[in-house]
PDB file of N, CA and C in Angstrom:
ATOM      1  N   UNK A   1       0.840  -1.187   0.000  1.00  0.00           N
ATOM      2  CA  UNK A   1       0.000   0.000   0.000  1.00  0.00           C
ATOM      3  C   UNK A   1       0.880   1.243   0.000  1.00  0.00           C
ATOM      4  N   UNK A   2       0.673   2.284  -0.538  1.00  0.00           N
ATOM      5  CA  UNK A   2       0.884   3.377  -0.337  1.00  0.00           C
ATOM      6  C   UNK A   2       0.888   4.101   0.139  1.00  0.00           C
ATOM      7  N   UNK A   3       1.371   5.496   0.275  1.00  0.00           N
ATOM      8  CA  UNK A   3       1.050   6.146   1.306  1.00  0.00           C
ATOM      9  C   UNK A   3       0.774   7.383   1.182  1.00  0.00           C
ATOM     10  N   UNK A   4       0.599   7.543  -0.457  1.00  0.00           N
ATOM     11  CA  UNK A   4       0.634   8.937  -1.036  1.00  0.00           C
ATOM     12  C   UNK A   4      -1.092   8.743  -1.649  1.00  0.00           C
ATOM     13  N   UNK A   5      -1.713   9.857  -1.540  1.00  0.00           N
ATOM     14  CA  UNK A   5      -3.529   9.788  -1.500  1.00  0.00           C
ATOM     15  C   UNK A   5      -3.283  10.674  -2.689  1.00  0.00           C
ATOM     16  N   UNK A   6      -4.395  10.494  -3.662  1.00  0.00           N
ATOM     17  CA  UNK A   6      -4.546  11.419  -4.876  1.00  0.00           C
ATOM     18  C   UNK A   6      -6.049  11.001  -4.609  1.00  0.00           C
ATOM     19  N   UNK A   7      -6.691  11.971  -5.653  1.00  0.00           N
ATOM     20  CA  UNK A   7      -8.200  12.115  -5.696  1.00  0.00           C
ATOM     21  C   UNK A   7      -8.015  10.924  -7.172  1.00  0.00           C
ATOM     22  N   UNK A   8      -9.314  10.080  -7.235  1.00  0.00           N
ATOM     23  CA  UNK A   8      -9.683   9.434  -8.213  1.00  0.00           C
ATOM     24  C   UNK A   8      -9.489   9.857  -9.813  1.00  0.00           C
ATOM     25  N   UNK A   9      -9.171   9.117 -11.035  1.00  0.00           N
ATOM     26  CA  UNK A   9      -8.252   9.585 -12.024  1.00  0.00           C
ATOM     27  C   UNK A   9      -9.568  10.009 -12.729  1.00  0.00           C
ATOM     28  N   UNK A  10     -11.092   9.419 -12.645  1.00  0.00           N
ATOM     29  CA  UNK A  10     -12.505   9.679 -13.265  1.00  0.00           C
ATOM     30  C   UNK A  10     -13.495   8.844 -12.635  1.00  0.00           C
ATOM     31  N   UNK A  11     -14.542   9.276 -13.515  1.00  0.00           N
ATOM     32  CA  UNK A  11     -16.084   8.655 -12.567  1.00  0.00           C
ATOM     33  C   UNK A  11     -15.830   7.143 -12.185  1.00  0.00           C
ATOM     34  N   UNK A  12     -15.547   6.444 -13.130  1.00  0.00           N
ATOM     35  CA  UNK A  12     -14.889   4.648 -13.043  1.00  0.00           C
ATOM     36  C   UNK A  12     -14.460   4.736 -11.691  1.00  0.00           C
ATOM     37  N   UNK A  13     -13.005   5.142 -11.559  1.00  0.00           N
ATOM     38  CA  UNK A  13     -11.840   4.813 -10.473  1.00  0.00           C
ATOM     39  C   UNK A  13     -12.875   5.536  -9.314  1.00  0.00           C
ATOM     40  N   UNK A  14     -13.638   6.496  -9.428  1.00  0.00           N
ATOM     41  CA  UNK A  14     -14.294   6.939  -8.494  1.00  0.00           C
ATOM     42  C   UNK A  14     -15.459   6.044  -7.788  1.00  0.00           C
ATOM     43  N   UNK A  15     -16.128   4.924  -8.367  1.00  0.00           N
ATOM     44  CA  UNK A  15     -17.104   4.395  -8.449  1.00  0.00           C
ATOM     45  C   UNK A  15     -16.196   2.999  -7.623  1.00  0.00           C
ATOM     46  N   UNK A  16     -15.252   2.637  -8.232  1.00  0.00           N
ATOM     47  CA  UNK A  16     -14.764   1.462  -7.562  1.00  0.00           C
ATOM     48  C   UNK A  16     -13.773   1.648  -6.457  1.00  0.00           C
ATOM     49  N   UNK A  17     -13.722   2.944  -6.237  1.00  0.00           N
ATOM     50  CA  UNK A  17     -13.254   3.109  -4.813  1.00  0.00           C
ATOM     51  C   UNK A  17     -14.402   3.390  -3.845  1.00  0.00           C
ATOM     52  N   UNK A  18     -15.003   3.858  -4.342  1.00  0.00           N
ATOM     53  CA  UNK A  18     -16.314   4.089  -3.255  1.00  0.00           C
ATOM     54  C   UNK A  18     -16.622   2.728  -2.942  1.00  0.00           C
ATOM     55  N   UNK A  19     -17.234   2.112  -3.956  1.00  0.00           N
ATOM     56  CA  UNK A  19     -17.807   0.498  -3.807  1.00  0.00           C
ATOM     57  C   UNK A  19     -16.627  -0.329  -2.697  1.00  0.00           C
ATOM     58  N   UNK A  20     -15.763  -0.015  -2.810  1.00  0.00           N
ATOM     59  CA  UNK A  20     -14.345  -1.287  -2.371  1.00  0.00           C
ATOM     60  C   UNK A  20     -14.373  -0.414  -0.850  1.00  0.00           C
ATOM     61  N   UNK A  21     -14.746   1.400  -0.339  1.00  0.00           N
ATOM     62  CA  UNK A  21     -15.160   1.508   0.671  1.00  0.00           C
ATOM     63  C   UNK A  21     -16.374   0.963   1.689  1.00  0.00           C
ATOM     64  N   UNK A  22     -17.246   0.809   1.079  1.00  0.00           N
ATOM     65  CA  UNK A  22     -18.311   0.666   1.389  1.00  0.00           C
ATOM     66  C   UNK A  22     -18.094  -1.318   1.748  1.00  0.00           C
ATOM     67  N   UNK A  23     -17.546  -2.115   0.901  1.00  0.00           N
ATOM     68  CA  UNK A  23     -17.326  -3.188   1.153  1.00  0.00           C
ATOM     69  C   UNK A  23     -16.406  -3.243   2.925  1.00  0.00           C
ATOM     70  N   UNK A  24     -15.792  -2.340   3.103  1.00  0.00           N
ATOM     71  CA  UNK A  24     -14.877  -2.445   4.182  1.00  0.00           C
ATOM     72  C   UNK A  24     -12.895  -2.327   4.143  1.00  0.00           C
ATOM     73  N   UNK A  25     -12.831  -2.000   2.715  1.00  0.00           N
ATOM     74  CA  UNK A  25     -11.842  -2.380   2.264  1.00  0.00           C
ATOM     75  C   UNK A  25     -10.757  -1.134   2.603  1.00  0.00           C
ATOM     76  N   UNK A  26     -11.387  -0.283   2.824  1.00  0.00           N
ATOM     77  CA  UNK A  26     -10.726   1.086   3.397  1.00  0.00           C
ATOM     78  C   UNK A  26     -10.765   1.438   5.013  1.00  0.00           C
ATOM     79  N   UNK A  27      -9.738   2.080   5.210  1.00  0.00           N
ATOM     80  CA  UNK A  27      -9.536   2.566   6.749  1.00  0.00           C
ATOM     81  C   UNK A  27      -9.698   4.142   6.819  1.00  0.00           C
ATOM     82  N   UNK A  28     -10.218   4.451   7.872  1.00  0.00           N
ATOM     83  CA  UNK A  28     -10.139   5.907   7.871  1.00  0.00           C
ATOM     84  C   UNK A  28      -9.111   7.207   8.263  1.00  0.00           C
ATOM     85  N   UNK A  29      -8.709   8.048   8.310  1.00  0.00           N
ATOM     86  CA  UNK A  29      -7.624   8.841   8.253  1.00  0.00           C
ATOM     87  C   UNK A  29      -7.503   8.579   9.711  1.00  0.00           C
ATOM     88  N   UNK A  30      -8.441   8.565  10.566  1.00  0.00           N
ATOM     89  CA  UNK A  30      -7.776   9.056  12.089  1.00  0.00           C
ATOM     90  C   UNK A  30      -7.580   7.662  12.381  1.00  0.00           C
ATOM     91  N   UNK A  31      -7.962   6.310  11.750  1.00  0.00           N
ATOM     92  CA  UNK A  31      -6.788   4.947  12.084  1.00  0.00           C
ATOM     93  C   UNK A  31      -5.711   4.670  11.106  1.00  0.00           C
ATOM     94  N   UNK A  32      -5.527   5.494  10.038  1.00  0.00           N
ATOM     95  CA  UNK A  32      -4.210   5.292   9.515  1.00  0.00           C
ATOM     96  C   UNK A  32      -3.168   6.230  10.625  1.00  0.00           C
ATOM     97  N   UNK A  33      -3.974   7.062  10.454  1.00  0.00           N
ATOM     98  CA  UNK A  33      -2.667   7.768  11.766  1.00  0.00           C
ATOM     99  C   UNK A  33      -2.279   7.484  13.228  1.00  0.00           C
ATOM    100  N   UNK A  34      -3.276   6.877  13.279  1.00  0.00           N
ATOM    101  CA  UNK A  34      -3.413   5.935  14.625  1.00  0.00           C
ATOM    102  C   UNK A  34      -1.867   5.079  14.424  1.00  0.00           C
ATOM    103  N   UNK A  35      -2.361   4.150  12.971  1.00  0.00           N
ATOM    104  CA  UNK A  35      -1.243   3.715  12.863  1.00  0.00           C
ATOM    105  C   UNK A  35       0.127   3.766  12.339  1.00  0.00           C
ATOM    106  N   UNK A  36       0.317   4.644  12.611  1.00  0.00           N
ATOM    107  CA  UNK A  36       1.949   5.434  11.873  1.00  0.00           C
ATOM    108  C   UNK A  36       2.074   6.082  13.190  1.00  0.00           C
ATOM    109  N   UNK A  37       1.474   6.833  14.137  1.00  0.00           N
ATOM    110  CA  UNK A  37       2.044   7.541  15.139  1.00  0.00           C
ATOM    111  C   UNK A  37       1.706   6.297  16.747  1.00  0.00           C
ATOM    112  N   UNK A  38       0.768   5.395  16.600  1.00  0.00           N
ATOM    113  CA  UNK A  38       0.941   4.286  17.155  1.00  0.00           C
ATOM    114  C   UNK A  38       0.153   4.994  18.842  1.00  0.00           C
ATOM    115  N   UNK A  39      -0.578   6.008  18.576  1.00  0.00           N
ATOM    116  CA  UNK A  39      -1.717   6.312  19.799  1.00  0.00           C
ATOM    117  C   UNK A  39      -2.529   7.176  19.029  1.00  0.00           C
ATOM    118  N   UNK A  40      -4.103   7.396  19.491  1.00  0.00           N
ATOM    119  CA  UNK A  40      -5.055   7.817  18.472  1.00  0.00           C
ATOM    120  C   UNK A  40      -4.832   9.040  18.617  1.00  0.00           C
ATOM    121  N   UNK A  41      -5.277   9.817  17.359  1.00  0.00           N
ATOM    122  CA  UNK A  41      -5.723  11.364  17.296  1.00  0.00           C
ATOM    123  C   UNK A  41      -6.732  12.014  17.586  1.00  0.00           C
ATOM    124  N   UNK A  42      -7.048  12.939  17.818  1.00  0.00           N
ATOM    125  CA  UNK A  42      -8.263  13.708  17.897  1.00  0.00           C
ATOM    126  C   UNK A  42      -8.739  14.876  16.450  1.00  0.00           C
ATOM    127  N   UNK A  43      -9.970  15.156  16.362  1.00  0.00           N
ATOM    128  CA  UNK A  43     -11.016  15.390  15.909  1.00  0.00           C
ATOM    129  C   UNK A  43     -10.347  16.570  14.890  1.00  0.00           C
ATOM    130  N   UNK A  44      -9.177  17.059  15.408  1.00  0.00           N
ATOM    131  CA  UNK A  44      -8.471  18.240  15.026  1.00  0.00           C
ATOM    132  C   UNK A  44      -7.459  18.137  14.109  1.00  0.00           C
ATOM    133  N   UNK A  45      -6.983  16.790  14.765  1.00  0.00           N
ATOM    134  CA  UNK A  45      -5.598  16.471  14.487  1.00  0.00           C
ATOM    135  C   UNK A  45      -6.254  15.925  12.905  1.00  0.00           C
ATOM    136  N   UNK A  46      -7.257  15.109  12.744  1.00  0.00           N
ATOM    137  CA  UNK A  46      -8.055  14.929  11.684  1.00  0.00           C
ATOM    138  C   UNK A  46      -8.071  15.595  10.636  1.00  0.00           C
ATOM    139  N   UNK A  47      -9.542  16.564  11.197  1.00  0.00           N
ATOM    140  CA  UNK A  47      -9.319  17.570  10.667  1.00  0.00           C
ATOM    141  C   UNK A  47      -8.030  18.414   9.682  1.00  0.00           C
ATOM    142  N   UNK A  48      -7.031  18.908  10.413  1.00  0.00           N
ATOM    143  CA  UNK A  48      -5.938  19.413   9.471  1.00  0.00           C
ATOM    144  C   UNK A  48      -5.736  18.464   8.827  1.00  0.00           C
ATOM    145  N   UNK A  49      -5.495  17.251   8.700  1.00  0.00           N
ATOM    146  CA  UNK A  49      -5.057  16.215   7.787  1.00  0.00           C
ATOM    147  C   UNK A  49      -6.040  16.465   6.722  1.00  0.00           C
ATOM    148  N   UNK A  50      -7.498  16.336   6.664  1.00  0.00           N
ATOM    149  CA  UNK A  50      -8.523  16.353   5.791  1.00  0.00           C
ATOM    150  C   UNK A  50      -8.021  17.648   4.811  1.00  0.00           C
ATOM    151  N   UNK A  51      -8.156  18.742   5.764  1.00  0.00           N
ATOM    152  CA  UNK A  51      -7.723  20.062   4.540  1.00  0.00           C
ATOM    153  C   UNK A  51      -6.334  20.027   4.125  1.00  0.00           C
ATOM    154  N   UNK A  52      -5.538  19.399   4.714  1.00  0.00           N
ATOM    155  CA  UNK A  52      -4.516  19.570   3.538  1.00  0.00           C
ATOM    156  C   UNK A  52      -4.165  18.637   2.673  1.00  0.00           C
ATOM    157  N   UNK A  53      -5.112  17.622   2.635  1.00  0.00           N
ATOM    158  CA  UNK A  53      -5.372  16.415   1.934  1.00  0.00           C
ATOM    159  C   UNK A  53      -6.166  17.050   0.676  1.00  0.00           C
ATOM    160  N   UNK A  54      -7.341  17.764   1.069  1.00  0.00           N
ATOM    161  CA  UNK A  54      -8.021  18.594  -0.122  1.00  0.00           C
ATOM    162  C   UNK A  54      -7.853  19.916  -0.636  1.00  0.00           C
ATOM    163  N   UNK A  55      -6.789  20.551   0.231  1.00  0.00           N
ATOM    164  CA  UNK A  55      -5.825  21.300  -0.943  1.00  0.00           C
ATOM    165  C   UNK A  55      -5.080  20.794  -1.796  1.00  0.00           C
ATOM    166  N   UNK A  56      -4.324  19.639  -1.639  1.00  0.00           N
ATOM    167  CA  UNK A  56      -3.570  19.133  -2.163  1.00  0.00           C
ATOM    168  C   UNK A  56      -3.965  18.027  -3.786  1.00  0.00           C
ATOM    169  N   UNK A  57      -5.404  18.387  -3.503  1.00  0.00           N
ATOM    170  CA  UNK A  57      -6.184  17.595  -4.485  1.00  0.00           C
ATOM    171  C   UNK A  57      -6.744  18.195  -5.441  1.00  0.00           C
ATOM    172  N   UNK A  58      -7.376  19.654  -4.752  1.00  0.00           N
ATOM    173  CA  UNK A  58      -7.633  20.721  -5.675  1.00  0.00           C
ATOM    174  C   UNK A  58      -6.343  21.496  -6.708  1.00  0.00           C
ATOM    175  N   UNK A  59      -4.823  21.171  -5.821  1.00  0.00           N
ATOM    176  CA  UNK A  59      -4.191  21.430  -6.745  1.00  0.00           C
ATOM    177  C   UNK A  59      -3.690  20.295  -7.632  1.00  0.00           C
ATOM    178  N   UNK A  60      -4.205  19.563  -7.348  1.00  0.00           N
ATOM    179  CA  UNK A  60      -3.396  18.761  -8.391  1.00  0.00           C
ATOM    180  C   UNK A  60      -2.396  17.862  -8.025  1.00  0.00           C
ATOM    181  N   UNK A  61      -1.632  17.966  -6.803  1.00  0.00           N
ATOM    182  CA  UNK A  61      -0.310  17.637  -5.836  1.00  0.00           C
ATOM    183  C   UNK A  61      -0.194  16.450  -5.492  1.00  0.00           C
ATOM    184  N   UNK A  62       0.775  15.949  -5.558  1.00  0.00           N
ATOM    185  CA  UNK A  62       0.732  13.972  -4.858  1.00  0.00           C
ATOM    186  C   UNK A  62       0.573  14.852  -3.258  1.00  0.00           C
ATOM    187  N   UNK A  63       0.076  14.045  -2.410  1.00  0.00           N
ATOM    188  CA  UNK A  63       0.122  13.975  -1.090  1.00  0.00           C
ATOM    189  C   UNK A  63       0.725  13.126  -0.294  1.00  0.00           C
ATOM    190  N   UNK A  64       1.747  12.698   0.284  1.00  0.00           N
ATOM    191  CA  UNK A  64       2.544  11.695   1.285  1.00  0.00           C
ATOM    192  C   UNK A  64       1.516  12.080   2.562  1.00  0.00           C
ATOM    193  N   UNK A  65       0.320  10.671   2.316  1.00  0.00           N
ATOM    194  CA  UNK A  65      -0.079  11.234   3.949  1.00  0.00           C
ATOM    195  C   UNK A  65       0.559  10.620   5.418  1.00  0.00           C
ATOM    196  N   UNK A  66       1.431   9.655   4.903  1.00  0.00           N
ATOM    197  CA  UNK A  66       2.294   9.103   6.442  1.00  0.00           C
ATOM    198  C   UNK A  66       3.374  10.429   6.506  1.00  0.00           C
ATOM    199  N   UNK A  67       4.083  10.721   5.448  1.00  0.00           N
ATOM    200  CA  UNK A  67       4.594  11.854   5.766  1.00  0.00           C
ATOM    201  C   UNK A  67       4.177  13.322   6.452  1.00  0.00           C
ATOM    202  N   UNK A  68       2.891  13.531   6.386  1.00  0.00           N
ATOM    203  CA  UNK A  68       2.370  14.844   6.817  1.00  0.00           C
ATOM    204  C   UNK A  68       1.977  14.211   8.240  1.00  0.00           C
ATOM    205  N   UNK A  69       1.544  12.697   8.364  1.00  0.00           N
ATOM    206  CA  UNK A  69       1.107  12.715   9.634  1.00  0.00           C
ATOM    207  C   UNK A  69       2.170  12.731  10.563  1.00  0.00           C
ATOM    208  N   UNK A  70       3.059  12.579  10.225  1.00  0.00           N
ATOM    209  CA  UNK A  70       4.506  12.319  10.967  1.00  0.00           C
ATOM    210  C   UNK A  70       5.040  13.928  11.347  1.00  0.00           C
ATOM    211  N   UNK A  71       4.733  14.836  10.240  1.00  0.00           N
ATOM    212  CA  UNK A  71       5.308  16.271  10.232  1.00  0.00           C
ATOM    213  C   UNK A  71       4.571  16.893  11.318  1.00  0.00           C
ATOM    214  N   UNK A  72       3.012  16.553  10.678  1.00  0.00           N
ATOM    215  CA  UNK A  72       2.347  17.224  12.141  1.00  0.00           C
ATOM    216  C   UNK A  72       2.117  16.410  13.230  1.00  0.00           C
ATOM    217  N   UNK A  73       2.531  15.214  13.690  1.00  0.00           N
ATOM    218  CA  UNK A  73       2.920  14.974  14.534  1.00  0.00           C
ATOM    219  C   UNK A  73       3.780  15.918  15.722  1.00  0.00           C
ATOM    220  N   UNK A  74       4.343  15.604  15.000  1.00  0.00           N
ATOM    221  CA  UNK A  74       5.792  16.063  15.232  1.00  0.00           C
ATOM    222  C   UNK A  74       5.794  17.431  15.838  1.00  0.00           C
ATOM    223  N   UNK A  75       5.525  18.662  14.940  1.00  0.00           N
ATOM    224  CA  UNK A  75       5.138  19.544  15.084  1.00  0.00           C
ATOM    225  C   UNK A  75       4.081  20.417  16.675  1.00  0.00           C
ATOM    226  N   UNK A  76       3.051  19.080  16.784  1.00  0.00           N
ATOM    227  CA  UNK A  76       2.413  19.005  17.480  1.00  0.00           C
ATOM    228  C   UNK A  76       3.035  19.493  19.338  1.00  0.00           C
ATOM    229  N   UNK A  77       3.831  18.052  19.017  1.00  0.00           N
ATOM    230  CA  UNK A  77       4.952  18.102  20.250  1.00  0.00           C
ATOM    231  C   UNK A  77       5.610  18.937  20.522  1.00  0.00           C
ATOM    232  N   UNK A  78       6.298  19.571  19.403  1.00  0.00           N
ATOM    233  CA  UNK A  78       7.080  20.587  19.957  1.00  0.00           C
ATOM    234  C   UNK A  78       6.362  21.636  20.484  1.00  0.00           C
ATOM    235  N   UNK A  79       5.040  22.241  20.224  1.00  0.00           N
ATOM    236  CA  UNK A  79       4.724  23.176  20.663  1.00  0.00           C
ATOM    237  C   UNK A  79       3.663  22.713  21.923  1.00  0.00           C
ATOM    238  N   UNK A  80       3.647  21.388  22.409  1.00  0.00           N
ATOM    239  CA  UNK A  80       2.921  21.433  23.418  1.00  0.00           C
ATOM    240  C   UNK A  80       3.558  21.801  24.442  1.00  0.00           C
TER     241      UNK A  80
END
């Protein structure tokens, strides 16, 4: 698996990712980050992931989302 999220290439790839969600076949952002930072997130921590997941889609941009969860991780800490 990957770890870099892009938005669907058209209606098709859009249709059989939804379907392959709905089967169970997908995890959601706050347990992928669960599992890369290895204790859960909150609602926030989410959140920013979501919008810069969909900036990153509106532009066009590969997204590394273990990488961003790790950055703002990270980030997190230092300023607590």
């Amino acid at each position: 698996m990957s770890d870099f999220v892009r938005n669907p290439s058209d209606d098709d790839e859009r249709r059989r990712v939804e379907q392959a969600i709905a089967q169970g076949a997908g995890i959601t952002i706050a347990d992928f980050a669960e599992r890369v930072i290895g204790e859960p997130v909150d609602a926030e921590f989410v959140d920013t992931l979501k919008s810069r997941l969909e900036r990153a889609g509106a532009n066009e941009e590969p997204f590394d989302l273990k990488e961003e969860i790790e950055k703002l991780w990270t980030w997190r800490q230092e300023m607590a």
